[in-house]
PDB file of N, CA and C in Angstrom:
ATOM      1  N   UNK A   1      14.013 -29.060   8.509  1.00  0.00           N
ATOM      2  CA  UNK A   1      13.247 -29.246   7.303  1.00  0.00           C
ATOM      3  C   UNK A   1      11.816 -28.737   7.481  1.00  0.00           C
ATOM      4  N   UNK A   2      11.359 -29.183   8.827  1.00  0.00           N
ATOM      5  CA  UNK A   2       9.527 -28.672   8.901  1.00  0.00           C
ATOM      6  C   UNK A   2       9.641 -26.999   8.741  1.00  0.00           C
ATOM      7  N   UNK A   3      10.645 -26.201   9.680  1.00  0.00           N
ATOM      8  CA  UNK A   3      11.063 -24.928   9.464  1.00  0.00           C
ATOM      9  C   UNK A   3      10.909 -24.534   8.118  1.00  0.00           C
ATOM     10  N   UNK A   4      11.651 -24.991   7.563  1.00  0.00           N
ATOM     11  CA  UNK A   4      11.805 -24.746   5.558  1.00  0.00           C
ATOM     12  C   UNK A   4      10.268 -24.881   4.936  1.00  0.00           C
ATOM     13  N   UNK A   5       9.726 -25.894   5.337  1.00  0.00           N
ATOM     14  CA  UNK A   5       8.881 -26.266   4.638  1.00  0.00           C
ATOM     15  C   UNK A   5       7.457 -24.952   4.899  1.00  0.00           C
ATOM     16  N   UNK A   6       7.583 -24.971   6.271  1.00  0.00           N
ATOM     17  CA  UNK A   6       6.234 -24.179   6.945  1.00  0.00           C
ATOM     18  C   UNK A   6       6.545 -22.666   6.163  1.00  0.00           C
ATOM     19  N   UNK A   7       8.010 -22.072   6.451  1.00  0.00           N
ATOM     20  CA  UNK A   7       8.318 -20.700   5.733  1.00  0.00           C
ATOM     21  C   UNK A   7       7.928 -20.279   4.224  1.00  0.00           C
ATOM     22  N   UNK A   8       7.839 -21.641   3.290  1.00  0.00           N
ATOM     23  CA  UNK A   8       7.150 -22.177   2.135  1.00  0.00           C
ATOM     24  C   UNK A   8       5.891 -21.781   1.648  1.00  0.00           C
ATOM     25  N   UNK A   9       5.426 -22.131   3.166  1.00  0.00           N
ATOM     26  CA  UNK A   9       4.085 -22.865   3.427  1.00  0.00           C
ATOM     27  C   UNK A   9       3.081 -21.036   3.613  1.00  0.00           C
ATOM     28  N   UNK A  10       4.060 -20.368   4.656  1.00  0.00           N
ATOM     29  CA  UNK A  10       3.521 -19.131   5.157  1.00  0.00           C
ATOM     30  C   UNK A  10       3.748 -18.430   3.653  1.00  0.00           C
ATOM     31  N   UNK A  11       4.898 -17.951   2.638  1.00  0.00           N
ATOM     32  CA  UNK A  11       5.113 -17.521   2.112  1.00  0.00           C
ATOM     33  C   UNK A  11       3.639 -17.584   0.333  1.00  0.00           C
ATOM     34  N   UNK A  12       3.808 -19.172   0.403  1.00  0.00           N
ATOM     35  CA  UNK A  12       2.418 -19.284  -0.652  1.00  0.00           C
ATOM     36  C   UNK A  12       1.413 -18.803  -0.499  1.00  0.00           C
ATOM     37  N   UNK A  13       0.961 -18.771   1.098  1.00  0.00           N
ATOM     38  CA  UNK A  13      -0.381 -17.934   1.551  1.00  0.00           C
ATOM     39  C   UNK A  13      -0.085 -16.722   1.338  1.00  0.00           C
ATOM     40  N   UNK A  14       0.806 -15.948   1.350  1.00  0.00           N
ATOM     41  CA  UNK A  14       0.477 -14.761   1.265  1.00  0.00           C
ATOM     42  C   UNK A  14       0.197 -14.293   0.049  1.00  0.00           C
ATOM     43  N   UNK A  15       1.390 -14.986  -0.544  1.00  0.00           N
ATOM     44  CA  UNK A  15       0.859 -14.766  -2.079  1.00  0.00           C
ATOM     45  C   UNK A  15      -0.427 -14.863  -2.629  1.00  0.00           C
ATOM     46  N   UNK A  16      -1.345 -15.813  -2.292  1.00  0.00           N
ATOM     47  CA  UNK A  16      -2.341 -16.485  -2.481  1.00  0.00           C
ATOM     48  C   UNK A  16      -3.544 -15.226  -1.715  1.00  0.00           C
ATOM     49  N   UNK A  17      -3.278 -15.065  -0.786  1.00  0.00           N
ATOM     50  CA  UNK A  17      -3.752 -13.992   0.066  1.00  0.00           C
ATOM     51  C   UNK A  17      -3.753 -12.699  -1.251  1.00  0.00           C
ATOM     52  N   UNK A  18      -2.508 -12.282  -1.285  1.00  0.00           N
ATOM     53  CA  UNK A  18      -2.599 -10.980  -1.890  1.00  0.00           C
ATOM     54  C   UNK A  18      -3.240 -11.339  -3.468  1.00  0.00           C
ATOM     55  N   UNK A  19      -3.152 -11.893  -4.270  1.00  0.00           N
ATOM     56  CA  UNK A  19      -3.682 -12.364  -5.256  1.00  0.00           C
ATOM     57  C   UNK A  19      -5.468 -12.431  -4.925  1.00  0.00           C
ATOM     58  N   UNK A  20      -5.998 -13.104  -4.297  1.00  0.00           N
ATOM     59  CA  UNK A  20      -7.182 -13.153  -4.078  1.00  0.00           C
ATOM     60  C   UNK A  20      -7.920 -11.621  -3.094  1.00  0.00           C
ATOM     61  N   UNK A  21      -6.940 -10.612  -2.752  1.00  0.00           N
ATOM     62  CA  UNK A  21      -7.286  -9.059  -2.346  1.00  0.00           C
ATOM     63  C   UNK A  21      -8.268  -8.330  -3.584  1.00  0.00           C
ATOM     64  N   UNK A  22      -7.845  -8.724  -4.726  1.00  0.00           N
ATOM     65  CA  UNK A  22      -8.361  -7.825  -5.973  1.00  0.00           C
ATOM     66  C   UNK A  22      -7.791  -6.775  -6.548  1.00  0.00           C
ATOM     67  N   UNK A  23      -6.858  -6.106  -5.247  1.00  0.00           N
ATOM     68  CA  UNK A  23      -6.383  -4.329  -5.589  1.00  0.00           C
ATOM     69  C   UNK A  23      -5.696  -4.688  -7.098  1.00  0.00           C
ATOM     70  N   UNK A  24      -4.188  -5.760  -6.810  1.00  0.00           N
ATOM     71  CA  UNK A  24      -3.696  -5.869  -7.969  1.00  0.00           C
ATOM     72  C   UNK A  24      -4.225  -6.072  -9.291  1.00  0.00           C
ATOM     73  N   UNK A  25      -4.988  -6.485  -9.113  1.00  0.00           N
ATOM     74  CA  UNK A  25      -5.963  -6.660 -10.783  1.00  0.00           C
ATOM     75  C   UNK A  25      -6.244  -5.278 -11.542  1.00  0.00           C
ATOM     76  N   UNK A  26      -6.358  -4.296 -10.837  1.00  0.00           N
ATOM     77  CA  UNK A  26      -6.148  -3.209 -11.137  1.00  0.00           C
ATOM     78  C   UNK A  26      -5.727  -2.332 -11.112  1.00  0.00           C
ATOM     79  N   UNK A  27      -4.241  -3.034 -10.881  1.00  0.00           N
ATOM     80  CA  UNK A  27      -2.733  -2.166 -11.406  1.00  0.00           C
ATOM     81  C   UNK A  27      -2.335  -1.400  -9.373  1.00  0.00           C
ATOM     82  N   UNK A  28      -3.049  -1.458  -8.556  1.00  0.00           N
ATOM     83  CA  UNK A  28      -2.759  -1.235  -7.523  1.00  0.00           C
ATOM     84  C   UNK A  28      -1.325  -1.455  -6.798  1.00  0.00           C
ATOM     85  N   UNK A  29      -1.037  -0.495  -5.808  1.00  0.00           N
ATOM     86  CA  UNK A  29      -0.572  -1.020  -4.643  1.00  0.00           C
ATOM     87  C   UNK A  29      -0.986  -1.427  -3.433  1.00  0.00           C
ATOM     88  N   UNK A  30      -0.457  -1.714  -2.224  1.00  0.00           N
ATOM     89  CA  UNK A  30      -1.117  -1.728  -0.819  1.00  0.00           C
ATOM     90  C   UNK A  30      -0.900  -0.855  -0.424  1.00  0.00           C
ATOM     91  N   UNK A  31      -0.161   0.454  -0.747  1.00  0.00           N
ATOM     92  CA  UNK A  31      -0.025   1.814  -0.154  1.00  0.00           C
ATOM     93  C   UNK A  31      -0.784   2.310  -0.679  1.00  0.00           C
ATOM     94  N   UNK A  32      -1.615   2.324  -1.975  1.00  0.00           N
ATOM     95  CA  UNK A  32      -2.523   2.893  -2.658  1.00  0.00           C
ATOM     96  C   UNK A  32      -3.750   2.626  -2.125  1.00  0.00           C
ATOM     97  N   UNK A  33      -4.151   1.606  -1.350  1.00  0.00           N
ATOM     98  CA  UNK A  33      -5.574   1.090  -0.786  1.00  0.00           C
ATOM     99  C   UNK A  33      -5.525   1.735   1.048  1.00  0.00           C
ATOM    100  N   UNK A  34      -4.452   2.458   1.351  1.00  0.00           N
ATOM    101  CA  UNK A  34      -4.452   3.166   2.469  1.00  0.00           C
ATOM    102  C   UNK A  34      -5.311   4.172   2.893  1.00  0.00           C
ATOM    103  N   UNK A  35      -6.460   3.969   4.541  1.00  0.00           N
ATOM    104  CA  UNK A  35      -7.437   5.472   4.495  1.00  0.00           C
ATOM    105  C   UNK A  35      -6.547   6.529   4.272  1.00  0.00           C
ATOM    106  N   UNK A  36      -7.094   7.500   3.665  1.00  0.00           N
ATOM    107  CA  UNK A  36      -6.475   8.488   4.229  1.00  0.00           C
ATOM    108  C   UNK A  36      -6.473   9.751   5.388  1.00  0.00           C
ATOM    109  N   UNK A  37      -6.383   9.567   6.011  1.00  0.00           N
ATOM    110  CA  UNK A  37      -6.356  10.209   7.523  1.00  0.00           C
ATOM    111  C   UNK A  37      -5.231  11.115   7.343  1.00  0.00           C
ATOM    112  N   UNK A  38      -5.275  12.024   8.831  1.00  0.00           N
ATOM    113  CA  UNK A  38      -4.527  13.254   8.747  1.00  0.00           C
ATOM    114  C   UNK A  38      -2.703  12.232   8.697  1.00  0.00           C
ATOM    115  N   UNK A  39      -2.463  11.578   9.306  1.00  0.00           N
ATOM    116  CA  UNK A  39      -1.031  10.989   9.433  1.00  0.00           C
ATOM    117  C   UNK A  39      -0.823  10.573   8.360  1.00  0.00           C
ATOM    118  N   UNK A  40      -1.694   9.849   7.226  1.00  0.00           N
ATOM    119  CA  UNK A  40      -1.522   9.523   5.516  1.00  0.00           C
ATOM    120  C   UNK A  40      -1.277  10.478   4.924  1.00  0.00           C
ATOM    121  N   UNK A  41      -2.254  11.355   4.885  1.00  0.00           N
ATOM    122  CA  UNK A  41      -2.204  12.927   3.943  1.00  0.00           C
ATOM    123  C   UNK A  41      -1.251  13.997   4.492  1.00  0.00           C
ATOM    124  N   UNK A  42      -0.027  13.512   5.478  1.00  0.00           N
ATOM    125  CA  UNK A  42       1.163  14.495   5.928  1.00  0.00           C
ATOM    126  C   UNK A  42       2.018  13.540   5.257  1.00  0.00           C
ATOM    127  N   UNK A  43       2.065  12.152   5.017  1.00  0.00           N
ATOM    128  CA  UNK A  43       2.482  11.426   4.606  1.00  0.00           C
ATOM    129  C   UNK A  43       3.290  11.644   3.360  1.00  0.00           C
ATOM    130  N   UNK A  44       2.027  11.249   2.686  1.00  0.00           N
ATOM    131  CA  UNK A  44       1.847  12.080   1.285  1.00  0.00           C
ATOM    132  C   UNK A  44       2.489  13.529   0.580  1.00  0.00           C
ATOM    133  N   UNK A  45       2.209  14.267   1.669  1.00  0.00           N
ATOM    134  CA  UNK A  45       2.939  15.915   1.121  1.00  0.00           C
ATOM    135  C   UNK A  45       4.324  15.452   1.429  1.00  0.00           C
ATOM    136  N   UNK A  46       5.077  14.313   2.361  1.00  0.00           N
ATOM    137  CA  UNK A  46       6.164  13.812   1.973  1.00  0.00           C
ATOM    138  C   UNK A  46       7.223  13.549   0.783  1.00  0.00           C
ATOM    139  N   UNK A  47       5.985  12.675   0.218  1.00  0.00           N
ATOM    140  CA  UNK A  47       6.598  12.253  -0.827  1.00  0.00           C
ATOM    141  C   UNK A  47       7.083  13.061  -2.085  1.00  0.00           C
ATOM    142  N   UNK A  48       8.232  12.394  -2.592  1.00  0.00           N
ATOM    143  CA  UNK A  48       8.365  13.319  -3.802  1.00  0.00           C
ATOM    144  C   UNK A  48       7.158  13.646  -4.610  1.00  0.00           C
ATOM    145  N   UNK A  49       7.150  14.392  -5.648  1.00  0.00           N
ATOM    146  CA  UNK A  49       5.984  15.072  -6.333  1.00  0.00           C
ATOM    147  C   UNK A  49       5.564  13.339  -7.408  1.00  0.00           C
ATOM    148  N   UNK A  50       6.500  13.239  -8.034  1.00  0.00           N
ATOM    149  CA  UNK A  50       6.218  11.945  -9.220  1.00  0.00           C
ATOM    150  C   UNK A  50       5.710  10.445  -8.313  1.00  0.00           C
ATOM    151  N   UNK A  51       6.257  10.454  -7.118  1.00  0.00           N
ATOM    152  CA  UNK A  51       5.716   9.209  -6.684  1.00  0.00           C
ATOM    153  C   UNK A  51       4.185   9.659  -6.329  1.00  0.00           C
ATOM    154  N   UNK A  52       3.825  10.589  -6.011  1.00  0.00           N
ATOM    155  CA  UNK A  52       2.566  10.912  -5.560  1.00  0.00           C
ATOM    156  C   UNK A  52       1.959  10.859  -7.152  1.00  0.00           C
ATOM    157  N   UNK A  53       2.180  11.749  -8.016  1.00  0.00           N
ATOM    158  CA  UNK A  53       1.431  11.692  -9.784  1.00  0.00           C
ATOM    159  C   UNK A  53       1.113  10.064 -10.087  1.00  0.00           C
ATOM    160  N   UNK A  54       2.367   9.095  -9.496  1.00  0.00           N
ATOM    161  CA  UNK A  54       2.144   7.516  -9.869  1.00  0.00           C
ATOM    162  C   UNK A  54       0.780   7.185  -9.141  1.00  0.00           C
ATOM    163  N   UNK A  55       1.027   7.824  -7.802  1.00  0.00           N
ATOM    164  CA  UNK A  55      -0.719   6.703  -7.093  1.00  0.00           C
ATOM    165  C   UNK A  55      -1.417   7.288  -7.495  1.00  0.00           C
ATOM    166  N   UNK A  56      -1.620   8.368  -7.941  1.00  0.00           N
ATOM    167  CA  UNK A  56      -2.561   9.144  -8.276  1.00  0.00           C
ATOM    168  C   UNK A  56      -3.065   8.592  -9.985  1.00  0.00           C
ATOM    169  N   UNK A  57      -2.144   8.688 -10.530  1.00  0.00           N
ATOM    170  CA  UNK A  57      -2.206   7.635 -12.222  1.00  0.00           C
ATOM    171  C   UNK A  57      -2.710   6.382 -11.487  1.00  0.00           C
ATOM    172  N   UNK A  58      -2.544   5.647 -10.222  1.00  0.00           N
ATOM    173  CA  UNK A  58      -2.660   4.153 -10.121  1.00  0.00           C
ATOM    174  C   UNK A  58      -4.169   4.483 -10.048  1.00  0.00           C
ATOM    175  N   UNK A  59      -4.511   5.048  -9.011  1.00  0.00           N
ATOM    176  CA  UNK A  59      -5.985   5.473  -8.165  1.00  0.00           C
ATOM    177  C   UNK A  59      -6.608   5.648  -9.496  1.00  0.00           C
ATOM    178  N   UNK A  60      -6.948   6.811 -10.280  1.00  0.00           N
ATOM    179  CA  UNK A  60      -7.482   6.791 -10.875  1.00  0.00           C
ATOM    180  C   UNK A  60      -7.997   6.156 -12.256  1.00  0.00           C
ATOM    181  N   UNK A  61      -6.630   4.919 -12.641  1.00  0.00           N
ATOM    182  CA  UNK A  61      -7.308   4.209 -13.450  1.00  0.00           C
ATOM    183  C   UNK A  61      -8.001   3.442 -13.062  1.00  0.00           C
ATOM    184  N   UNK A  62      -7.684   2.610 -11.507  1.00  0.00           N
ATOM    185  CA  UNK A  62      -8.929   1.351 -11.218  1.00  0.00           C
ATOM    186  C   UNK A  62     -10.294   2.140 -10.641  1.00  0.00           C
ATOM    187  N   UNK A  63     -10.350   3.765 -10.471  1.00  0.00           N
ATOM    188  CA  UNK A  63     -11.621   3.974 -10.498  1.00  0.00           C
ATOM    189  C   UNK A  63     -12.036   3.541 -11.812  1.00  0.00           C
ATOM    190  N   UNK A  64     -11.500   3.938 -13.274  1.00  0.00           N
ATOM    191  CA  UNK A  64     -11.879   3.881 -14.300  1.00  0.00           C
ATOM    192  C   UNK A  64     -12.108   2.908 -15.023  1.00  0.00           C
ATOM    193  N   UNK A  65     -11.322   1.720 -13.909  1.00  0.00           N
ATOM    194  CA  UNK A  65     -11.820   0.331 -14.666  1.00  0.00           C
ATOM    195  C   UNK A  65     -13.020  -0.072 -13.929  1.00  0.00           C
ATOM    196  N   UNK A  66     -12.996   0.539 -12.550  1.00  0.00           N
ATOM    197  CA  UNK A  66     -14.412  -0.331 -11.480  1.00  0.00           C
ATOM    198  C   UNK A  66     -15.780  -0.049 -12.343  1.00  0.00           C
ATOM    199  N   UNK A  67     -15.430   1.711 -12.926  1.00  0.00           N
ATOM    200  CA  UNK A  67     -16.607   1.961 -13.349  1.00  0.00           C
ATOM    201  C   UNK A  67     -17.334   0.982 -14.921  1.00  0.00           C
ATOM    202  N   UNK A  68     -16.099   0.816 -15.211  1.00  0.00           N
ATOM    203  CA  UNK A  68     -16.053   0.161 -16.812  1.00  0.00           C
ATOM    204  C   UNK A  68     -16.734  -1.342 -16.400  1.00  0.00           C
ATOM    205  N   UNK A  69     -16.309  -1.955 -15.156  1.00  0.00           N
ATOM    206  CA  UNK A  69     -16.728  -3.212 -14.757  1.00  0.00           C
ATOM    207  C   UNK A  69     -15.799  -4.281 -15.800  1.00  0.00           C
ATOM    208  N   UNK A  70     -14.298  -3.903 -15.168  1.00  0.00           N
ATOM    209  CA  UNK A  70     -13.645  -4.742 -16.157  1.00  0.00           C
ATOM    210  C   UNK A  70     -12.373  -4.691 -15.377  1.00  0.00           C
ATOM    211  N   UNK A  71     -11.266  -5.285 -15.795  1.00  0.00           N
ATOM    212  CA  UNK A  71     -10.058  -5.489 -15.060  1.00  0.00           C
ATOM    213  C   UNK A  71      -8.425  -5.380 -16.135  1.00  0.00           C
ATOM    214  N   UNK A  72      -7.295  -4.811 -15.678  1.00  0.00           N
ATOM    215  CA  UNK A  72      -6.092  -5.345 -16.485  1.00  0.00           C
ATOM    216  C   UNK A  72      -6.242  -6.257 -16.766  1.00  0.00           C
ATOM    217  N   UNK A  73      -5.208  -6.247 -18.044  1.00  0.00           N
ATOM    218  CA  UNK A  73      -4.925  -7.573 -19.025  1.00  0.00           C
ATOM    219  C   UNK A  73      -3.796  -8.219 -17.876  1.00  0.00           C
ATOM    220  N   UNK A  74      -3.959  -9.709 -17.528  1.00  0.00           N
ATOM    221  CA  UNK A  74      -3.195 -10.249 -16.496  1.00  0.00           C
ATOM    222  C   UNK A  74      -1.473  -9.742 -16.509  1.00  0.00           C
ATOM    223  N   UNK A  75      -1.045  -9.570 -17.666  1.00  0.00           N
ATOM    224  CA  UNK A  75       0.269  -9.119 -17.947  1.00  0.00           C
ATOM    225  C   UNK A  75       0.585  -8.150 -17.029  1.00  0.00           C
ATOM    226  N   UNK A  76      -0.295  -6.913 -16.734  1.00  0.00           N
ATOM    227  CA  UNK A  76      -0.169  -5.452 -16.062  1.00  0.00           C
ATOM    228  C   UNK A  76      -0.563  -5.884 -14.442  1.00  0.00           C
ATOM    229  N   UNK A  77      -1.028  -6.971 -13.970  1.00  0.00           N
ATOM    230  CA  UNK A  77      -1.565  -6.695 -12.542  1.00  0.00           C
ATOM    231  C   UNK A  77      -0.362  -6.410 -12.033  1.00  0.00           C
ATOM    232  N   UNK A  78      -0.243  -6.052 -10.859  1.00  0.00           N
ATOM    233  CA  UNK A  78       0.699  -6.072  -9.643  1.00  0.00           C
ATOM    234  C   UNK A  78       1.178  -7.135  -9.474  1.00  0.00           C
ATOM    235  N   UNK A  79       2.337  -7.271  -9.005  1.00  0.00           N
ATOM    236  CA  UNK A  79       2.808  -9.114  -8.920  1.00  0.00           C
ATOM    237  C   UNK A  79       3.022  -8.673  -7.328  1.00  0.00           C
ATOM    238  N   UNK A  80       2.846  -9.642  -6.623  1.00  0.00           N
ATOM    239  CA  UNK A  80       3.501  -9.413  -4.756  1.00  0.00           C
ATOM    240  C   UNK A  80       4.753  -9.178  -5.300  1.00  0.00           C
ATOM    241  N   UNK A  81       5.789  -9.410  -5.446  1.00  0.00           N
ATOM    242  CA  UNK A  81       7.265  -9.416  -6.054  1.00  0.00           C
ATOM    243  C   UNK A  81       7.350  -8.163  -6.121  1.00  0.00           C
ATOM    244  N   UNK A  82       6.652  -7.480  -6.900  1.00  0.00           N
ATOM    245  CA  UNK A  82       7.131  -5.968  -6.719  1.00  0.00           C
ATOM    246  C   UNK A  82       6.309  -4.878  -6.294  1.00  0.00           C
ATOM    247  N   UNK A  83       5.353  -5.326  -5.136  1.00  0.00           N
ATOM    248  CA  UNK A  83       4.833  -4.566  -4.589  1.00  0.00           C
ATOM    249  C   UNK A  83       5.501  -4.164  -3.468  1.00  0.00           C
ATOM    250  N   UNK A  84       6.047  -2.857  -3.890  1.00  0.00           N
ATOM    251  CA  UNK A  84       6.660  -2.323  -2.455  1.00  0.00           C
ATOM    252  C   UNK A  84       5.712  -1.637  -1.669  1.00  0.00           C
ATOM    253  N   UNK A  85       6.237  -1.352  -0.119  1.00  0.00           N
ATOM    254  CA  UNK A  85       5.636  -0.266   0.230  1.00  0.00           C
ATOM    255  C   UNK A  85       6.690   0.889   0.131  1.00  0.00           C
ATOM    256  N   UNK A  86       6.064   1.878  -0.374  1.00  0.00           N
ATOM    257  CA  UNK A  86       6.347   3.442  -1.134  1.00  0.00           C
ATOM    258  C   UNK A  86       6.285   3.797   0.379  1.00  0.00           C
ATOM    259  N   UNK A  87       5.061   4.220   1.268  1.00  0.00           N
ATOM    260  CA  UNK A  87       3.909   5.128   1.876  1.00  0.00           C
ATOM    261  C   UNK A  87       4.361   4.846   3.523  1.00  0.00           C
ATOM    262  N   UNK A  88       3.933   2.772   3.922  1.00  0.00           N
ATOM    263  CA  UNK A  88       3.935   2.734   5.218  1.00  0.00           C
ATOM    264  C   UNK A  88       5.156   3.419   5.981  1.00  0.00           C
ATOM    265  N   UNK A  89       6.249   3.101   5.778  1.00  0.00           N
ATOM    266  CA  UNK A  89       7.578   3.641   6.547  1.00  0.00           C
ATOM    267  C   UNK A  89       7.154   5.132   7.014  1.00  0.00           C
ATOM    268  N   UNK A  90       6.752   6.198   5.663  1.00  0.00           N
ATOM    269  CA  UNK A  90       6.770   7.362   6.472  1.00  0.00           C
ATOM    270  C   UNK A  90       4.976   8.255   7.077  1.00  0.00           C
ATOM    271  N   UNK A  91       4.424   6.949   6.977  1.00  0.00           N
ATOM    272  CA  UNK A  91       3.045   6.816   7.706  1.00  0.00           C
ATOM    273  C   UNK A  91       3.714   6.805   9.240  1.00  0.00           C
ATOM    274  N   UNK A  92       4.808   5.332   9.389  1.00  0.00           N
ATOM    275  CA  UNK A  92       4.597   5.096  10.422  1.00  0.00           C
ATOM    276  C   UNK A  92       5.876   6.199  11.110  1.00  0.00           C
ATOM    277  N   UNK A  93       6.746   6.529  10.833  1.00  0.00           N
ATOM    278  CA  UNK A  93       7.184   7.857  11.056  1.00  0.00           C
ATOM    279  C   UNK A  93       6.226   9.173  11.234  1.00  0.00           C
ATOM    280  N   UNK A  94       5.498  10.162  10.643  1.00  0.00           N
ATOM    281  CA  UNK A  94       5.014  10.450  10.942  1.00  0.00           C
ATOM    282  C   UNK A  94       3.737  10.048  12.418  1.00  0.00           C
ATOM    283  N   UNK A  95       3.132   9.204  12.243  1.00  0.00           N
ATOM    284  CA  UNK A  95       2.640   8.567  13.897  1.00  0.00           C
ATOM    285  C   UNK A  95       3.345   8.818  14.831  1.00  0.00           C
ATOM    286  N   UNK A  96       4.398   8.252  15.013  1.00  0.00           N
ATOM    287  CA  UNK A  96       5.778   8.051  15.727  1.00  0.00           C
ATOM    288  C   UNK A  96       5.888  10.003  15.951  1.00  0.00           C
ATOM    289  N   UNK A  97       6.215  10.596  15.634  1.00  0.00           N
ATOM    290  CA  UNK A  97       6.054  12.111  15.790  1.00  0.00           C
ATOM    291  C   UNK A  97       5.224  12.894  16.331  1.00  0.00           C
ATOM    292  N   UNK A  98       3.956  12.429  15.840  1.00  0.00           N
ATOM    293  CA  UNK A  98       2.436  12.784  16.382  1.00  0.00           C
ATOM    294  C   UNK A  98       2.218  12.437  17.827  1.00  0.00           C
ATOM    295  N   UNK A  99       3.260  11.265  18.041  1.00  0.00           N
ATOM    296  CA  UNK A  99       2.662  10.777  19.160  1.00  0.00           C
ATOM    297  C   UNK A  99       3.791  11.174  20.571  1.00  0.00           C
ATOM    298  N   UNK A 100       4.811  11.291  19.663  1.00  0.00           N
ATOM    299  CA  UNK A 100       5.374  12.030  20.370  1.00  0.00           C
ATOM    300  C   UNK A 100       5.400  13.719  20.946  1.00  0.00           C
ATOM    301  N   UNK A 101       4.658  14.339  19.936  1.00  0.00           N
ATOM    302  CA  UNK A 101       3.931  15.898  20.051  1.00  0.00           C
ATOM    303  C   UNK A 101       3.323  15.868  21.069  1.00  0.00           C
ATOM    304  N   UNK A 102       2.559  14.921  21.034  1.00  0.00           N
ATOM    305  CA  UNK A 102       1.070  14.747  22.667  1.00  0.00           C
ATOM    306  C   UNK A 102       1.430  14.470  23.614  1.00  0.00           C
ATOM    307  N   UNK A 103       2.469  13.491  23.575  1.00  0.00           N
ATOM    308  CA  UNK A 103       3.148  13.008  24.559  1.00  0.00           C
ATOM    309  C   UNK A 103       3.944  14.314  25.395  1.00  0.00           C
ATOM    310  N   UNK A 104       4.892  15.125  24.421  1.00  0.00           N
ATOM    311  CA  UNK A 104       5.447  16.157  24.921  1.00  0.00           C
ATOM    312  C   UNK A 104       4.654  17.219  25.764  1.00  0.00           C
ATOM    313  N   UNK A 105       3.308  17.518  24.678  1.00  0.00           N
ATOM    314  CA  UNK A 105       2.356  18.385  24.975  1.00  0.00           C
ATOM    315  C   UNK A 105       1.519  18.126  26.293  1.00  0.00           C
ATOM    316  N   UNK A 106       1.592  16.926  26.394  1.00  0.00           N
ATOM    317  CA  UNK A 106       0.853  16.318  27.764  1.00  0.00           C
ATOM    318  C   UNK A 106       1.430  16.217  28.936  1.00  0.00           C
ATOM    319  N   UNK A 107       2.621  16.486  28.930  1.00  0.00           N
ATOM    320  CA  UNK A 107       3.549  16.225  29.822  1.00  0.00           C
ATOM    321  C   UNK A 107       4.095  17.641  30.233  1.00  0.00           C
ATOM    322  N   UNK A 108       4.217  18.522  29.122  1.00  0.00           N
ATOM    323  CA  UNK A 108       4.908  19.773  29.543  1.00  0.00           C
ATOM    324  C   UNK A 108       3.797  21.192  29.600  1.00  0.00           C
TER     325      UNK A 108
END
C-alpha cells in the first residue's frame, strides 16, 4: 500500500512540477524548450518535415505571446497527458553515434 501510495505521491509532483514550468501555458512542449546544439539540430533534420513546421508553429507563437505579455486560454495549454517526447529518443540516438564516431576515431 505505502508503494501505491508514494507512486501517487511521485506521480502528483510531477504533474505539479510540470504545470508550475510555464512552457505549457504557452502551448509548448519539453522537446520544444530543448538547447539547440549540434546533436539537437541533426536531430531535427531527422524529423519528418510537418513535425518540425509543428515546433516551429509551437516556438513561434509563445514568442508571440511572451512578447504580447499574455498566455493561452487554459483550454489550449499542454496537459502532461499528452506531452510526448517527439525529439529526446533521436537526440539521444544521435549522441549515442557521435560518441561512438570519437570513440572509433580515437581508437583507430
Amino acid at each position: 500500500m505505502a508503494f501505491r501510495t508514494t507512486a501517487v505521491a511521485r506521480s502528483a509532483l510531477k504533474k505539479w512540477a510540470y504545470n508550475l514550468s510555464g512552457f505549457n501555458k504557452y502551448g509548448l512542449l519539453r522537446d520544444d524548450c530543448l538547447y539547440e546544439n549540434d546533436d539537437v539540430q541533426e536531430a531535427l533534420r531527422r524529423l519528418p518535415e510537418h513535425v518540425v513546421d509543428e515546433r516551429n508553429f509551437r516556438i513561434v507563437r509563445a514568442v508571440q505571446l511572451s512578447i504580447q505579455k499574455t498566455i493561452l486560454p487554459k483550454e489550449e495549454w499542454t496537459k502532461y497527458e499528452e506531452d510526448k517526447l517527439y525529439l529526446t529518443p533521436i537526440v539521444e540516438q544521435v549522441i549515442k553515434e557521435r560518441q561512438e564516431r570519437e570513440q572509433w576515431e580515437k581508437n583507430y
